[in-house]
N, C-alpha and C. Protein backbone atom coordinates (compact mmCIF):
# COMPACT_ATOMS: atom_id res chain seq x y z
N UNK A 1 167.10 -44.60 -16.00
CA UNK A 1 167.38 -43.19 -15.84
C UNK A 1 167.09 -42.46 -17.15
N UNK A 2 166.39 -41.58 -16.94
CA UNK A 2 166.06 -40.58 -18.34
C UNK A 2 166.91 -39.41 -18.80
N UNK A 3 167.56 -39.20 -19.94
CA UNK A 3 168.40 -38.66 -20.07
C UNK A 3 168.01 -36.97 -19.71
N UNK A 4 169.00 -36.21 -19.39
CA UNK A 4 168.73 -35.29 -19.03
C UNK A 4 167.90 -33.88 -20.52
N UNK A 5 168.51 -34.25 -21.61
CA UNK A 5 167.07 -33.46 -22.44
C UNK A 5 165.72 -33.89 -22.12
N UNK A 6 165.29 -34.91 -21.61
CA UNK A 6 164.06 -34.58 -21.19
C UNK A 6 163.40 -34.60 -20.07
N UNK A 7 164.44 -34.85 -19.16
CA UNK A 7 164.14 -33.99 -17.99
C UNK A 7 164.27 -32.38 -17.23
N UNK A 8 165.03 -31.70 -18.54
CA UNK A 8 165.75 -30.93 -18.02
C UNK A 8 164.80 -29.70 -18.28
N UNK A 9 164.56 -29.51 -19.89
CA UNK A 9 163.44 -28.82 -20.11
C UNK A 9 162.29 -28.06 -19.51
N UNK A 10 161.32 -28.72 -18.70
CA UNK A 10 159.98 -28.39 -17.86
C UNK A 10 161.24 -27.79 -16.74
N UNK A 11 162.01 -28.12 -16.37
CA UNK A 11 162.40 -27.77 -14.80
C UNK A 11 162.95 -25.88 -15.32
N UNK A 12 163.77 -25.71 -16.68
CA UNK A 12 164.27 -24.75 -17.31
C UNK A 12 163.15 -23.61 -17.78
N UNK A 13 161.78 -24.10 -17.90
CA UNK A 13 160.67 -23.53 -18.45
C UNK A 13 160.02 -23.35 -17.31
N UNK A 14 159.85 -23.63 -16.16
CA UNK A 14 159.35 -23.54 -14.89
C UNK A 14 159.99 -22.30 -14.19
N UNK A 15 161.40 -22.38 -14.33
CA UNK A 15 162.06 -21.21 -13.76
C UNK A 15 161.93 -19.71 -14.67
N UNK A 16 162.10 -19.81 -15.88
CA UNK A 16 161.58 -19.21 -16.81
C UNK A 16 160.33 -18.41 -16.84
N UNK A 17 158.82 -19.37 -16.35
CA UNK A 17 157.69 -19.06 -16.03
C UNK A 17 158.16 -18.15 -14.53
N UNK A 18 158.09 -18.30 -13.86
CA UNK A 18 158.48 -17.58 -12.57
C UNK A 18 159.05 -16.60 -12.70
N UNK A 19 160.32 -16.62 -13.32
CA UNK A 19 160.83 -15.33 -13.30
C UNK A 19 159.75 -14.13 -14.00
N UNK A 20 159.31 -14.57 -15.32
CA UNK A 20 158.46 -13.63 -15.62
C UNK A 20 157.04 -13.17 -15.04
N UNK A 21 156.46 -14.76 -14.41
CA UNK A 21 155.77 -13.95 -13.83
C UNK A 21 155.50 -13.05 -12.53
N UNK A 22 156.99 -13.11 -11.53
CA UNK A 22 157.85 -12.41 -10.90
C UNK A 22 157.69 -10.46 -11.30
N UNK A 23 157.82 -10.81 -12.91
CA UNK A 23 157.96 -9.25 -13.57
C UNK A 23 156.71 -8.74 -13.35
N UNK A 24 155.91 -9.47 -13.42
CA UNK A 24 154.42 -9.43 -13.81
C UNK A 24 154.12 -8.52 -12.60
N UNK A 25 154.12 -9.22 -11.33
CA UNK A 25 153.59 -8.52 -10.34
C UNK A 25 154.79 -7.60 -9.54
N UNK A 26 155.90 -7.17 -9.79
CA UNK A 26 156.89 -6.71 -9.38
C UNK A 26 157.61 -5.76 -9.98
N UNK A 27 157.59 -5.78 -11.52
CA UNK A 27 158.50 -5.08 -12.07
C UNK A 27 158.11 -4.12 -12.81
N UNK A 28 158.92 -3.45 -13.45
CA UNK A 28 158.18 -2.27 -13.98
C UNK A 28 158.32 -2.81 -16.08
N UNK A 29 156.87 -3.32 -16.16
CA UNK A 29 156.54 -4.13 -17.35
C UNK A 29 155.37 -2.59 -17.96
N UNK A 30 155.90 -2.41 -19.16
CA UNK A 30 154.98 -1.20 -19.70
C UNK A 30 154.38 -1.71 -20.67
N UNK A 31 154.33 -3.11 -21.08
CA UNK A 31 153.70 -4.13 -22.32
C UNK A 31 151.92 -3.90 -22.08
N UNK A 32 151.54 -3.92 -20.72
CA UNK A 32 150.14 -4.24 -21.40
C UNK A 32 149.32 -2.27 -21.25
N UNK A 33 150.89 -1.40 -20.19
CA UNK A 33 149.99 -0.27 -20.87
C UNK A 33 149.80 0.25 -22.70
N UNK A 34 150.77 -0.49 -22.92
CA UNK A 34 151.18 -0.37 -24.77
C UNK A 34 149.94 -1.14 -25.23
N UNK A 35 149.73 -2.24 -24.36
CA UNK A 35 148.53 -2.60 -25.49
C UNK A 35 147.37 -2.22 -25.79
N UNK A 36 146.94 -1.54 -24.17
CA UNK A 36 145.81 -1.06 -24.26
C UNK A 36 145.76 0.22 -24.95
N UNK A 37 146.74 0.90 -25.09
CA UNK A 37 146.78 2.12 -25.56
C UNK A 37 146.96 1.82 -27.06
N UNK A 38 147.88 1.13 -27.47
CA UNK A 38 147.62 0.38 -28.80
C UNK A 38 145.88 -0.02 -29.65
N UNK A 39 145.42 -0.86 -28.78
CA UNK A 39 143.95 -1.12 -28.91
C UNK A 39 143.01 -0.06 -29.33
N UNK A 40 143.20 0.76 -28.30
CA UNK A 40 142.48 2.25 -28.64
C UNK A 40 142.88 2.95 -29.57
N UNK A 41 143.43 3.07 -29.85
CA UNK A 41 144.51 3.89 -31.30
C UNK A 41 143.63 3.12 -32.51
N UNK A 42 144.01 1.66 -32.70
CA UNK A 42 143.66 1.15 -33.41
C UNK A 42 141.88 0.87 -33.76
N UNK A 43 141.55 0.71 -32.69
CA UNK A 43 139.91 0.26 -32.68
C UNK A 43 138.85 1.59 -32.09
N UNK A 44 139.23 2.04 -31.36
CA UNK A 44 138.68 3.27 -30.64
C UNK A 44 137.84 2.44 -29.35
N UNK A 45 138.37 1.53 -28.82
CA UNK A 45 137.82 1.02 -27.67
C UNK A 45 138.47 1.12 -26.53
N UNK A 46 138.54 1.21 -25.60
CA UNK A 46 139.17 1.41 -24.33
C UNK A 46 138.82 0.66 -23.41
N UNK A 47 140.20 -0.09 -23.27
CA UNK A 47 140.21 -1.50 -22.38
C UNK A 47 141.23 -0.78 -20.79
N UNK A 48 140.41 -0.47 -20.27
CA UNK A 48 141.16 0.04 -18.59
C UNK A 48 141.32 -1.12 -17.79
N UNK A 49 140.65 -1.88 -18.09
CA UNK A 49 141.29 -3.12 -17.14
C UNK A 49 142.24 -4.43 -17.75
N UNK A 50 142.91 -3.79 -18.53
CA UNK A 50 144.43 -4.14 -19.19
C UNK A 50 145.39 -4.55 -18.27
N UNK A 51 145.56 -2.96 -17.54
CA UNK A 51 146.08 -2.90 -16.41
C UNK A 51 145.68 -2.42 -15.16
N UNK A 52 145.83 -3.03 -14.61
CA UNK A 52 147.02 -3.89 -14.13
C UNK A 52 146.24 -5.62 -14.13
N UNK A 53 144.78 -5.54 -14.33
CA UNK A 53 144.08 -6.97 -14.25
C UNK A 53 144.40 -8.09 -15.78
N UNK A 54 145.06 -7.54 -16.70
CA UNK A 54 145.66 -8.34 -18.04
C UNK A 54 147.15 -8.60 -17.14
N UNK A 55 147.91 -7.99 -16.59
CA UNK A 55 149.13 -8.26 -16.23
C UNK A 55 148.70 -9.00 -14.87
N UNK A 56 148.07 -8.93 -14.15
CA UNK A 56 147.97 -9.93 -13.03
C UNK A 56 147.27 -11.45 -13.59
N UNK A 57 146.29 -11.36 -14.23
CA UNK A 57 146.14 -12.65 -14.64
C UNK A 57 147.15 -13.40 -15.52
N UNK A 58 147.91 -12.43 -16.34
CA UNK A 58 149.21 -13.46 -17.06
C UNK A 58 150.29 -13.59 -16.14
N UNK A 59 150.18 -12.78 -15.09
CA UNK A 59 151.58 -13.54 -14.57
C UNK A 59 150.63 -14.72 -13.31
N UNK A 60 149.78 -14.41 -13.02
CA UNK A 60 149.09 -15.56 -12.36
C UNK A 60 148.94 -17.13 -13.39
N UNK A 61 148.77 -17.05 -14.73
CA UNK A 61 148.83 -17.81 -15.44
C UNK A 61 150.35 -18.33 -15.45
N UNK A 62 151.32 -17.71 -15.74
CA UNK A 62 152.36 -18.18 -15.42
C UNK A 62 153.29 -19.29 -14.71
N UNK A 63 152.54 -18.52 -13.29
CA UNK A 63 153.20 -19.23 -11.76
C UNK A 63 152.35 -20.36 -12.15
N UNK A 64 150.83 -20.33 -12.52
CA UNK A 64 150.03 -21.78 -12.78
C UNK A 64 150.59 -22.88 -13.29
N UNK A 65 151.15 -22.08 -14.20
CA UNK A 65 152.22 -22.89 -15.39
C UNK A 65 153.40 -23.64 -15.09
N UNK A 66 153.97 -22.80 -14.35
CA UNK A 66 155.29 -23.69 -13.85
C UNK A 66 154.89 -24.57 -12.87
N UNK A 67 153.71 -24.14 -11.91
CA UNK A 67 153.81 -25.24 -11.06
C UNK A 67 153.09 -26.28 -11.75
N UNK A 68 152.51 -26.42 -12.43
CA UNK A 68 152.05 -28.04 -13.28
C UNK A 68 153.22 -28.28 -14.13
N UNK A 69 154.03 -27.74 -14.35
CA UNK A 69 155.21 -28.12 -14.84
C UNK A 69 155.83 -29.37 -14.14
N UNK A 70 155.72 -29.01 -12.85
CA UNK A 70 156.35 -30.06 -12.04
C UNK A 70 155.55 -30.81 -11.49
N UNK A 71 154.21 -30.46 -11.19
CA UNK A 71 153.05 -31.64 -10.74
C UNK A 71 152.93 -32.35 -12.06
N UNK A 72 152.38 -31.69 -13.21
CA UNK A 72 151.84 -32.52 -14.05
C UNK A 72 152.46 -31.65 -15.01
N UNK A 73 153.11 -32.50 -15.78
CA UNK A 73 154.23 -32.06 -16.76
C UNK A 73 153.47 -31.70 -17.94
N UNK A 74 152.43 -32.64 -18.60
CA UNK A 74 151.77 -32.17 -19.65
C UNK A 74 151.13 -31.02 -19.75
N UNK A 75 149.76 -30.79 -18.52
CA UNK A 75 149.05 -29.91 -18.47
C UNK A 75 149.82 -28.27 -18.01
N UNK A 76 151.18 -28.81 -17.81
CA UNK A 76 151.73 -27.13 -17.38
C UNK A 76 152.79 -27.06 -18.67
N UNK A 77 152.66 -27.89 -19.66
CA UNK A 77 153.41 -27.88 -20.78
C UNK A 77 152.11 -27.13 -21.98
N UNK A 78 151.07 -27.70 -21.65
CA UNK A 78 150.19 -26.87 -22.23
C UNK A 78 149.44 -25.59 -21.82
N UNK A 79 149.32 -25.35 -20.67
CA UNK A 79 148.82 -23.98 -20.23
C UNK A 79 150.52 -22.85 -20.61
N UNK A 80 151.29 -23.51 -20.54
CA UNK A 80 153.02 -22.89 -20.85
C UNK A 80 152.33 -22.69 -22.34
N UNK A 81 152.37 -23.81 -23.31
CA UNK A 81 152.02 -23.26 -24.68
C UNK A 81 151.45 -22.10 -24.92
N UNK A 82 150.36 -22.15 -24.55
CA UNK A 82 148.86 -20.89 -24.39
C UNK A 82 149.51 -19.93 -23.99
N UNK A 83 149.73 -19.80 -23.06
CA UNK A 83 150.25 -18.27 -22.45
C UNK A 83 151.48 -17.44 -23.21
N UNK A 84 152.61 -18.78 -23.84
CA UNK A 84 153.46 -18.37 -24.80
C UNK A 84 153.02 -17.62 -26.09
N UNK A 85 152.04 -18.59 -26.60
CA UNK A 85 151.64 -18.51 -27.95
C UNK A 85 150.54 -16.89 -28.15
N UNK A 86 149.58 -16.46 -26.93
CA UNK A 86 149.51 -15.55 -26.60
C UNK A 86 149.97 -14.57 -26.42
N UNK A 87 151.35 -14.73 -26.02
CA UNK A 87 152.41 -13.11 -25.77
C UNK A 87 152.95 -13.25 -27.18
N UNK A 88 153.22 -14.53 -28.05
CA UNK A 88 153.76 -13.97 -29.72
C UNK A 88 152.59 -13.73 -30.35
N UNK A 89 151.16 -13.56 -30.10
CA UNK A 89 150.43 -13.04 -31.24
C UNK A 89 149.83 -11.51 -30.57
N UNK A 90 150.27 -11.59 -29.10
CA UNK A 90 150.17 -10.20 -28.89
C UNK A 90 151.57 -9.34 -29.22
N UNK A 91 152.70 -9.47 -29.82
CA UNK A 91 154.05 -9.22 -30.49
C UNK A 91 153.63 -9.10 -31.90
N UNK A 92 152.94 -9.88 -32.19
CA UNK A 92 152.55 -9.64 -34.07
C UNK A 92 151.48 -9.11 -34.51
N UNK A 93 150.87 -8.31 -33.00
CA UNK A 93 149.72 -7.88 -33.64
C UNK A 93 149.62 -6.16 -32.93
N UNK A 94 149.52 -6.00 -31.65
CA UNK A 94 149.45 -4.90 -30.77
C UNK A 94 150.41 -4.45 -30.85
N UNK A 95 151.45 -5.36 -30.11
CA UNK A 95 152.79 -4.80 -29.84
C UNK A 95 154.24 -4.17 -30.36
N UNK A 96 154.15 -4.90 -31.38
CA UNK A 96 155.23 -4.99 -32.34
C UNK A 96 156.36 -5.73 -31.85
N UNK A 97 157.35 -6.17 -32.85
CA UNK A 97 158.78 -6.82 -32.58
C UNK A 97 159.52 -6.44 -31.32
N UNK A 98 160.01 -4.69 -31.89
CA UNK A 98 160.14 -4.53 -30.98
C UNK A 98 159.92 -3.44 -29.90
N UNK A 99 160.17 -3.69 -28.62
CA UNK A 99 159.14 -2.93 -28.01
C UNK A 99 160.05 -2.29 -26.50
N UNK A 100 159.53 -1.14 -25.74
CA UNK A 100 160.08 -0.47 -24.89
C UNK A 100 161.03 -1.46 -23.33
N UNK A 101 161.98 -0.94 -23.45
CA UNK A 101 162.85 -1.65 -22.54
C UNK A 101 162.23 -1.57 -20.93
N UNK A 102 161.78 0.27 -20.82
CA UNK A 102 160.84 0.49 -19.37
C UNK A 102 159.92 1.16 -19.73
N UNK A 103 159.17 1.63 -19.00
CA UNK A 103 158.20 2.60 -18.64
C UNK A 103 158.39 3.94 -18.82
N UNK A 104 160.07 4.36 -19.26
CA UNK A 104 160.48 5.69 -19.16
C UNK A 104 160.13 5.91 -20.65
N UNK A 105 159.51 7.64 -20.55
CA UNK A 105 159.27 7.85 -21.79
C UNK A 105 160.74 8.22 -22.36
N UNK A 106 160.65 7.62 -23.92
CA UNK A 106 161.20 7.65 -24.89
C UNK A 106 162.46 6.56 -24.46
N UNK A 107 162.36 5.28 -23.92
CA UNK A 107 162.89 4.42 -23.43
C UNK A 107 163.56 3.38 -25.05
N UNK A 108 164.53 2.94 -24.50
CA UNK A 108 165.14 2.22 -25.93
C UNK A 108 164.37 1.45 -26.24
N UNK A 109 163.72 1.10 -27.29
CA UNK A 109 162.92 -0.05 -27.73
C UNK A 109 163.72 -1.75 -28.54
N UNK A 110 163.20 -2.56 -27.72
CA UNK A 110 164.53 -4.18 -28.02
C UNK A 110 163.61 -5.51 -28.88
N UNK A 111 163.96 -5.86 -29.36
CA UNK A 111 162.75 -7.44 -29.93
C UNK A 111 163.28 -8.18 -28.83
N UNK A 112 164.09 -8.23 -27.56
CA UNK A 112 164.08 -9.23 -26.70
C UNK A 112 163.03 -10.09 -26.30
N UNK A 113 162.36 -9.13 -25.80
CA UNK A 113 160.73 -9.75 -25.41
C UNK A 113 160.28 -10.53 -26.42
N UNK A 114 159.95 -10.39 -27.43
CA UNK A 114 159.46 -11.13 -28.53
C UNK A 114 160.01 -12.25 -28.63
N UNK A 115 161.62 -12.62 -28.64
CA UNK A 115 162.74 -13.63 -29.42
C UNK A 115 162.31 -14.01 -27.67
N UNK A 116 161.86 -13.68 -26.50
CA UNK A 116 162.14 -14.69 -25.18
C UNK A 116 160.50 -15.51 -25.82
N UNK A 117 159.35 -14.73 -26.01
CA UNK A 117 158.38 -15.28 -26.14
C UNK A 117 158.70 -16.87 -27.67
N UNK A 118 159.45 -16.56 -28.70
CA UNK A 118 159.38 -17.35 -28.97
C UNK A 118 160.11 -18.65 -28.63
N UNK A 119 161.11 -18.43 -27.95
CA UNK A 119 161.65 -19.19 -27.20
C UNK A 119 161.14 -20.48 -26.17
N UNK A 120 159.98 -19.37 -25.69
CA UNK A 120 159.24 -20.34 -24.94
C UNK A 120 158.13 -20.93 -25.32
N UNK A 121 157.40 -20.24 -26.19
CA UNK A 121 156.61 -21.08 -27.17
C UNK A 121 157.34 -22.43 -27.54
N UNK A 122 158.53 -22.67 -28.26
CA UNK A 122 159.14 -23.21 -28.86
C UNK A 122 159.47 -24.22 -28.00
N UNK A 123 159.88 -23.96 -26.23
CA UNK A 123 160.46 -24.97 -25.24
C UNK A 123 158.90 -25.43 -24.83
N UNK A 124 158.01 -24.55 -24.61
CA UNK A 124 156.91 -25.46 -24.39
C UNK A 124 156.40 -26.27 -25.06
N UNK A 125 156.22 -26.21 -26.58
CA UNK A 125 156.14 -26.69 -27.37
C UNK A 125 156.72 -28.36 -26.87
N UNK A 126 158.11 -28.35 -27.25
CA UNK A 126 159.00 -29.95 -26.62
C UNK A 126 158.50 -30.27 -25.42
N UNK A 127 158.46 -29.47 -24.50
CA UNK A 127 158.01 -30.02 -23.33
C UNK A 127 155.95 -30.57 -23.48
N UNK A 128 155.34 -30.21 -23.92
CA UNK A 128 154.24 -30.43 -23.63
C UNK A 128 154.02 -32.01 -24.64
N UNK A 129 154.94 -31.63 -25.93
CA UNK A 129 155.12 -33.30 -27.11
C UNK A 129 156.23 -34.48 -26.29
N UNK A 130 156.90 -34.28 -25.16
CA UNK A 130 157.78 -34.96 -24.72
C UNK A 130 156.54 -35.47 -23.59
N UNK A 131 155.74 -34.80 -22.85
CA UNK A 131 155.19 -35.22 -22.01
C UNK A 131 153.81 -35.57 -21.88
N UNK A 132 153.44 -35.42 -23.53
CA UNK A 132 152.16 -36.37 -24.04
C UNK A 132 151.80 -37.65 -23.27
N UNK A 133 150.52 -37.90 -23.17
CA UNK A 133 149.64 -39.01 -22.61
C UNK A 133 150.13 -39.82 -23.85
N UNK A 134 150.53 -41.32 -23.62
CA UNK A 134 150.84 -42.30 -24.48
C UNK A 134 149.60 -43.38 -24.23
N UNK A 135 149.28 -44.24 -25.24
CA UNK A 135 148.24 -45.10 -24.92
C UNK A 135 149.28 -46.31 -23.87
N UNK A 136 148.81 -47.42 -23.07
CA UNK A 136 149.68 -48.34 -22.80
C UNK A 136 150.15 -49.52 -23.88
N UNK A 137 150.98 -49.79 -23.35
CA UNK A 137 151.06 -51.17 -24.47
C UNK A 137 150.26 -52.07 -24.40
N UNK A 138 149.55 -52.93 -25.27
CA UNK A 138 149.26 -54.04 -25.36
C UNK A 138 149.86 -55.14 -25.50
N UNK A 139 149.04 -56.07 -25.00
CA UNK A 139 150.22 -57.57 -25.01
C UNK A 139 149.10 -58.40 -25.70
N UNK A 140 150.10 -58.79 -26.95
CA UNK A 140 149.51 -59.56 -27.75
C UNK A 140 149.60 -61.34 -27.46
């Protein structure tokens, strides 16, 4: 029987993945109109298919994620990495720390988002080194 830290993890990061990417196609997420509008500010380029096609493919990446979580623990431990490690360098770079709670203008701005992204960076992280390909043993 395997103790429950490492079983428990992928199943906690799976639900995790879902819920957000739940937000993705459901909720009212104002992150990737910030980025694109961010982008342009910054670069003078204009990325219109931000949204809603940047927010449908990350939360489609997501649901991807959790479900290899539970088919194949590694490969949804690593597409989990990527997609994590992606929302903290879009936090340290576009977005900032911290960032709008809704869509309403002049809405409270929280580092939640950020501290969940590193969070899961951090759980995918264990989960994807817990569920590494091992060579077999040899018998000498």
């Amino acid at each position: 029987m395997r103790p429950i830290l490492v079983t428990a993890p992928p199943f906690i990061l799976a639900a995790f993945l879902v819920f957000m990417g739940i937000q993705k196609f459901a909720g009212d997420v104002p992150i990737f109109s910030i980025i694109e509008a961010n982008v342009s500010n910054q670069t003078g380029l204009t990325l219109a298919f931000i949204e809603p096609f940047g927010r449908y493919l990350t939360g489609a990446l997501e649901f991807l994620a959790a479900i290899l979580l539970i088919a194949r623990r590694f490969w949804g431990g690593l597409l989990a990495t990527l997609v994590s490690a992606g929302a903290v360098a879009a936090h340290l770079t576009f977005l900032g720390i911290s960032t709008p709670e809704s869509s309403t203008p002049g809405a409270a701005e929280s580092p939640v988002l950020f501290f969940m992204a590193l969070g899961a960076l951090a759980l995918s992280g264990l989960v994807t080194y817990l569920a590494r390909p091992r060579p077999a043993p040899t018998e000498a």
